[in-house]
PDB file of N, CA and C in Angstrom:
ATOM      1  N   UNK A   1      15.514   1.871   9.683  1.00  0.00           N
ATOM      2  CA  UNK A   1      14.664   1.816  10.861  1.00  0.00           C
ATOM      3  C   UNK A   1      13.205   1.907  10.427  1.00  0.00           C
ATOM      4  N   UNK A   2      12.579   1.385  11.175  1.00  0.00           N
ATOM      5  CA  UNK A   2      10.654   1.001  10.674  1.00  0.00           C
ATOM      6  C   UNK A   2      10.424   2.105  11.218  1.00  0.00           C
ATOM      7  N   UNK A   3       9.065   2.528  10.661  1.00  0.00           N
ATOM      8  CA  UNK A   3       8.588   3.304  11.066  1.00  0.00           C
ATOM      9  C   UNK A   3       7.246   3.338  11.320  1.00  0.00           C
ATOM     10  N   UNK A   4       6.600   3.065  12.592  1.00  0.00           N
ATOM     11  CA  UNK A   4       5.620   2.072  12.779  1.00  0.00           C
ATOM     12  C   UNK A   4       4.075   3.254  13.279  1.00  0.00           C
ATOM     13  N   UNK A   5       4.710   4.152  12.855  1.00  0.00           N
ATOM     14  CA  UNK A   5       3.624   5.381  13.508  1.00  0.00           C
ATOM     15  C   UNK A   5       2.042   5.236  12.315  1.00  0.00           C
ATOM     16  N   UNK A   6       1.196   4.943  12.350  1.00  0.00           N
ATOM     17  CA  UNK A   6       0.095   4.945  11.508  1.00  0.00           C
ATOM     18  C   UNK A   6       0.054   6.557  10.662  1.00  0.00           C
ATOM     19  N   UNK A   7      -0.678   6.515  10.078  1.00  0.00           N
ATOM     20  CA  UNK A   7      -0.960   7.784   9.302  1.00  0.00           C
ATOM     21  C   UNK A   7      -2.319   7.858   8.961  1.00  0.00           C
ATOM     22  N   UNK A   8      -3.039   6.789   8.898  1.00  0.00           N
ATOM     23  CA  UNK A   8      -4.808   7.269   8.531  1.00  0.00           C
ATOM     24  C   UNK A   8      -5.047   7.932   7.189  1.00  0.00           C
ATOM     25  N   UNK A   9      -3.513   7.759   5.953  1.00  0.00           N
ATOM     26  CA  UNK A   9      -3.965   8.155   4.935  1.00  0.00           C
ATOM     27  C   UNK A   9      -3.029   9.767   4.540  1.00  0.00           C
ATOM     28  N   UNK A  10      -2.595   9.590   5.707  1.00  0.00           N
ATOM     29  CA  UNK A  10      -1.996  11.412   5.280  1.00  0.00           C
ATOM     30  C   UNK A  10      -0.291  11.257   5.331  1.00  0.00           C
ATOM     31  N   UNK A  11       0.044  10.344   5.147  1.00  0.00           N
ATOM     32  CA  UNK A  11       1.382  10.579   4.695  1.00  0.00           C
ATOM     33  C   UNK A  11       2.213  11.553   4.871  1.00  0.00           C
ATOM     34  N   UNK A  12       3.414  11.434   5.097  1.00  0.00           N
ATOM     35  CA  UNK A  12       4.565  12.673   5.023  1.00  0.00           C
ATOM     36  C   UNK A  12       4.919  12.858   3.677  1.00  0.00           C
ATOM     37  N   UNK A  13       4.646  13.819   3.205  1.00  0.00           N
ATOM     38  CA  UNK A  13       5.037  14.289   1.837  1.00  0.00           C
ATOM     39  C   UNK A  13       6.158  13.671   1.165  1.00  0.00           C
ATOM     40  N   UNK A  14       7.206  13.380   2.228  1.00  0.00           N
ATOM     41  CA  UNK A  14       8.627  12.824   1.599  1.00  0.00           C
ATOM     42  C   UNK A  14       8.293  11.335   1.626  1.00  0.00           C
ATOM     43  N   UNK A  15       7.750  10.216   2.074  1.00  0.00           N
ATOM     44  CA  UNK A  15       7.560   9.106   1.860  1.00  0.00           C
ATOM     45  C   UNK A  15       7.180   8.689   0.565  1.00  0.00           C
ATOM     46  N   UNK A  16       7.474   7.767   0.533  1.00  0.00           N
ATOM     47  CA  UNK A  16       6.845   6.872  -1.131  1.00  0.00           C
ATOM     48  C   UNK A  16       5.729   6.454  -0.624  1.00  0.00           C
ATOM     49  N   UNK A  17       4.634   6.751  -1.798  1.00  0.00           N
ATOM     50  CA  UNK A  17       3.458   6.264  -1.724  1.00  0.00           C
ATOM     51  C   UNK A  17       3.399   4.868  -2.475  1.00  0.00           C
ATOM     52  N   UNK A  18       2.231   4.183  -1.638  1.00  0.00           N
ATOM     53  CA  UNK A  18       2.746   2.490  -1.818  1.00  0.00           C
ATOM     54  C   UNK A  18       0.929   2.432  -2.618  1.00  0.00           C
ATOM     55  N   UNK A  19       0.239   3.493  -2.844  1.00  0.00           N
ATOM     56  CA  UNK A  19      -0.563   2.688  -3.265  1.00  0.00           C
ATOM     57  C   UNK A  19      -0.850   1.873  -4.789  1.00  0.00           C
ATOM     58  N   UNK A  20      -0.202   2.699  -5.588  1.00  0.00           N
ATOM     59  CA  UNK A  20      -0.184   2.457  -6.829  1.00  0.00           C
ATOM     60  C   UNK A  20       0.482   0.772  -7.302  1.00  0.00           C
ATOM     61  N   UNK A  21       1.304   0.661  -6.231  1.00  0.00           N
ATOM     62  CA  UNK A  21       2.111  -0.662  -6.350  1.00  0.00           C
ATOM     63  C   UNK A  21       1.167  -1.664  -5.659  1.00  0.00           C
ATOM     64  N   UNK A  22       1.044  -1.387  -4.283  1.00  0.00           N
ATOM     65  CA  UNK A  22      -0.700  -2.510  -3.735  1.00  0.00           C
ATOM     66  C   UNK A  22      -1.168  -3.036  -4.386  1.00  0.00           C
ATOM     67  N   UNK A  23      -1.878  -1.300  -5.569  1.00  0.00           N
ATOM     68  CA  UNK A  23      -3.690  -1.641  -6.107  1.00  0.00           C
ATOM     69  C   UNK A  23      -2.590  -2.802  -7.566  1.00  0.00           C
ATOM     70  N   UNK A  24      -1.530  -2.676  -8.191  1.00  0.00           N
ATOM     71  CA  UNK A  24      -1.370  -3.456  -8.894  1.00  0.00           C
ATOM     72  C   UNK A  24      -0.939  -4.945  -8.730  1.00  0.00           C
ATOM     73  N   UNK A  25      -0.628  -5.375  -7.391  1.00  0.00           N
ATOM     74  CA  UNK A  25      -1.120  -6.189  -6.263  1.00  0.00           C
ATOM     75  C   UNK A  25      -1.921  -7.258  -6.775  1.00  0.00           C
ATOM     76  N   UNK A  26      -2.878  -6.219  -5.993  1.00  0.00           N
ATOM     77  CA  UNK A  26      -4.365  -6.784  -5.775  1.00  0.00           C
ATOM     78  C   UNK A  26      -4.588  -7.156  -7.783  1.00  0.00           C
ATOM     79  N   UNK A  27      -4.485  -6.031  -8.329  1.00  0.00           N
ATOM     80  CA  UNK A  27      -5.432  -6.145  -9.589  1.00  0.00           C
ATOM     81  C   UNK A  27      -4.388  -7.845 -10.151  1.00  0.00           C
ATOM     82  N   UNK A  28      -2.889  -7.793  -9.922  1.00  0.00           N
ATOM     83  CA  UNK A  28      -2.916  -8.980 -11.161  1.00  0.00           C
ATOM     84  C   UNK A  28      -3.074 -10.240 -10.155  1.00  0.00           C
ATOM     85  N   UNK A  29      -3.414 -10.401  -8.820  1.00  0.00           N
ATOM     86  CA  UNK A  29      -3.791 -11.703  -7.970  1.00  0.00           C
ATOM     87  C   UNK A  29      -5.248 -11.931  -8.525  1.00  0.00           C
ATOM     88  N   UNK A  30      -6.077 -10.698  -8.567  1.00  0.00           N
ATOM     89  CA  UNK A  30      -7.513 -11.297  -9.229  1.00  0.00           C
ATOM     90  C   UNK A  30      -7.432 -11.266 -10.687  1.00  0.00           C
ATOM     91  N   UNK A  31      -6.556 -11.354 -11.217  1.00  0.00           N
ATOM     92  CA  UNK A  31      -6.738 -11.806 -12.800  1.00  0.00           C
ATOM     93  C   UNK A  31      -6.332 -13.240 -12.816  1.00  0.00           C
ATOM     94  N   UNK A  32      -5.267 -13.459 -11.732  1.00  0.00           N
ATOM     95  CA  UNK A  32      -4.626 -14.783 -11.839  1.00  0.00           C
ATOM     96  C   UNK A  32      -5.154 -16.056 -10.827  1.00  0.00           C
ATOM     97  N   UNK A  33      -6.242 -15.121 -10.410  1.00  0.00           N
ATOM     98  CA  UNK A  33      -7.407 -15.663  -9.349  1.00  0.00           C
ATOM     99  C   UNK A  33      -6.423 -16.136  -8.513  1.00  0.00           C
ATOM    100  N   UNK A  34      -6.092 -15.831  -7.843  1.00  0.00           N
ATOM    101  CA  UNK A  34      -4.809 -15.994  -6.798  1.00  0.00           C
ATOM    102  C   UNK A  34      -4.981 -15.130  -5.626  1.00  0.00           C
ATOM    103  N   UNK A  35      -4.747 -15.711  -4.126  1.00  0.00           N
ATOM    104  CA  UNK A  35      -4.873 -14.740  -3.015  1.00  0.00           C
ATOM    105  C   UNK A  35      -3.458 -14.119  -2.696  1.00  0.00           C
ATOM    106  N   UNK A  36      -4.065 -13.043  -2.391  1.00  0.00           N
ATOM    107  CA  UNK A  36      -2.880 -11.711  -2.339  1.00  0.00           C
ATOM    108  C   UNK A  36      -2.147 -11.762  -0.519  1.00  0.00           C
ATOM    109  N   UNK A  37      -0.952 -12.041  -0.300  1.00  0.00           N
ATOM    110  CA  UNK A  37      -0.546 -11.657   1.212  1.00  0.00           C
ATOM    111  C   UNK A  37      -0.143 -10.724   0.786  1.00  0.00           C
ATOM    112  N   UNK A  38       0.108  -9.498   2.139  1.00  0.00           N
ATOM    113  CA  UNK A  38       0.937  -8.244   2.401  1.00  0.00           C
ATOM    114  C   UNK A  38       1.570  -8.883   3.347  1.00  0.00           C
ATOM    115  N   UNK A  39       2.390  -8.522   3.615  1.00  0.00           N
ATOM    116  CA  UNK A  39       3.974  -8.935   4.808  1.00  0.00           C
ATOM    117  C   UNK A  39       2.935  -7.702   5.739  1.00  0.00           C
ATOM    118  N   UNK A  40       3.143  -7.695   7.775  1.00  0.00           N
ATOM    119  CA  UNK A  40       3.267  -6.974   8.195  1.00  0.00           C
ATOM    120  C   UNK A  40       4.244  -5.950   7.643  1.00  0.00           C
ATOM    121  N   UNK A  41       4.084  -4.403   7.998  1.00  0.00           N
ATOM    122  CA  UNK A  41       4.699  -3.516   7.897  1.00  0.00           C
ATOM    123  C   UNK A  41       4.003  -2.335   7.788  1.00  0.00           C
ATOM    124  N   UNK A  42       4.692  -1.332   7.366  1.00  0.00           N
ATOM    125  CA  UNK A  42       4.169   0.226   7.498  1.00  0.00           C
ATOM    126  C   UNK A  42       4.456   0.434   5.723  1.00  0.00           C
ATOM    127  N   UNK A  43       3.434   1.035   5.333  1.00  0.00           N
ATOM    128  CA  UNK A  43       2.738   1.255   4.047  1.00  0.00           C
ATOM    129  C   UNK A  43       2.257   2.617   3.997  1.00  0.00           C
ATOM    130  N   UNK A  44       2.545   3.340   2.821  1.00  0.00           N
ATOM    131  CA  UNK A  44       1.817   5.051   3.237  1.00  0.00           C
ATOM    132  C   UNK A  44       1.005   4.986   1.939  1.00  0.00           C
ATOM    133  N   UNK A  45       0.141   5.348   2.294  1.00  0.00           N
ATOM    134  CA  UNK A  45      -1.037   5.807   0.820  1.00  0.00           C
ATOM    135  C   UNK A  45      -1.724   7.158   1.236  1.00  0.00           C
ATOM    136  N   UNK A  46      -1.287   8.008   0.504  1.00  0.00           N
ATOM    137  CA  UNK A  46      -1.174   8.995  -0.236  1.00  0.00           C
ATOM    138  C   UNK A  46      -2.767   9.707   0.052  1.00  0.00           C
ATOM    139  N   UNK A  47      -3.506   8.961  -1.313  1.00  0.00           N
ATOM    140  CA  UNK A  47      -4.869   9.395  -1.384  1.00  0.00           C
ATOM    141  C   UNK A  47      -5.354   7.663  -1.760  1.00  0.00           C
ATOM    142  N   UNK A  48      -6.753   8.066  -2.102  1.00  0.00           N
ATOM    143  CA  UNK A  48      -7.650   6.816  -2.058  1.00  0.00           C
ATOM    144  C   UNK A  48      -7.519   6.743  -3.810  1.00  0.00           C
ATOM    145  N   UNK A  49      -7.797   5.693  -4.009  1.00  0.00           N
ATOM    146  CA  UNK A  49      -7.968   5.127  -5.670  1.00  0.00           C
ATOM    147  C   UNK A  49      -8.792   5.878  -6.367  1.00  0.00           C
ATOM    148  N   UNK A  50      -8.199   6.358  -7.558  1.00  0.00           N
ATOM    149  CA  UNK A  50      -9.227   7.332  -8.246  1.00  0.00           C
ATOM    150  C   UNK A  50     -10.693   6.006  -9.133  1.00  0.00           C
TER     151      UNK A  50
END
């Protein structure tokens, strides 16, 4: 079941944090100069990019 409630960044402790997988995403679409889609959905990030 989705879980479509926003979070603004604060996550439920028990969720997987999605940012680490995103930012590596994003980083190998701009190496491969390539544009990045995300699918709609619900995504939890944790904290912000160190």
């Amino acid at each position: 079941m989705a879980d479509d409630t926003p979070t603004n960044g604060a996550a439920d402790s028990r969720s997987v944090d999605s940012r680490a997988a995103i930012q590596n995403c994003i980083d190998q679409a701009q190496q491969q100069g390539k544009a990045l889609w995300i699918p709609q959905g619900t995504f939890y990030v944790k904290a912000p990019r160190d």
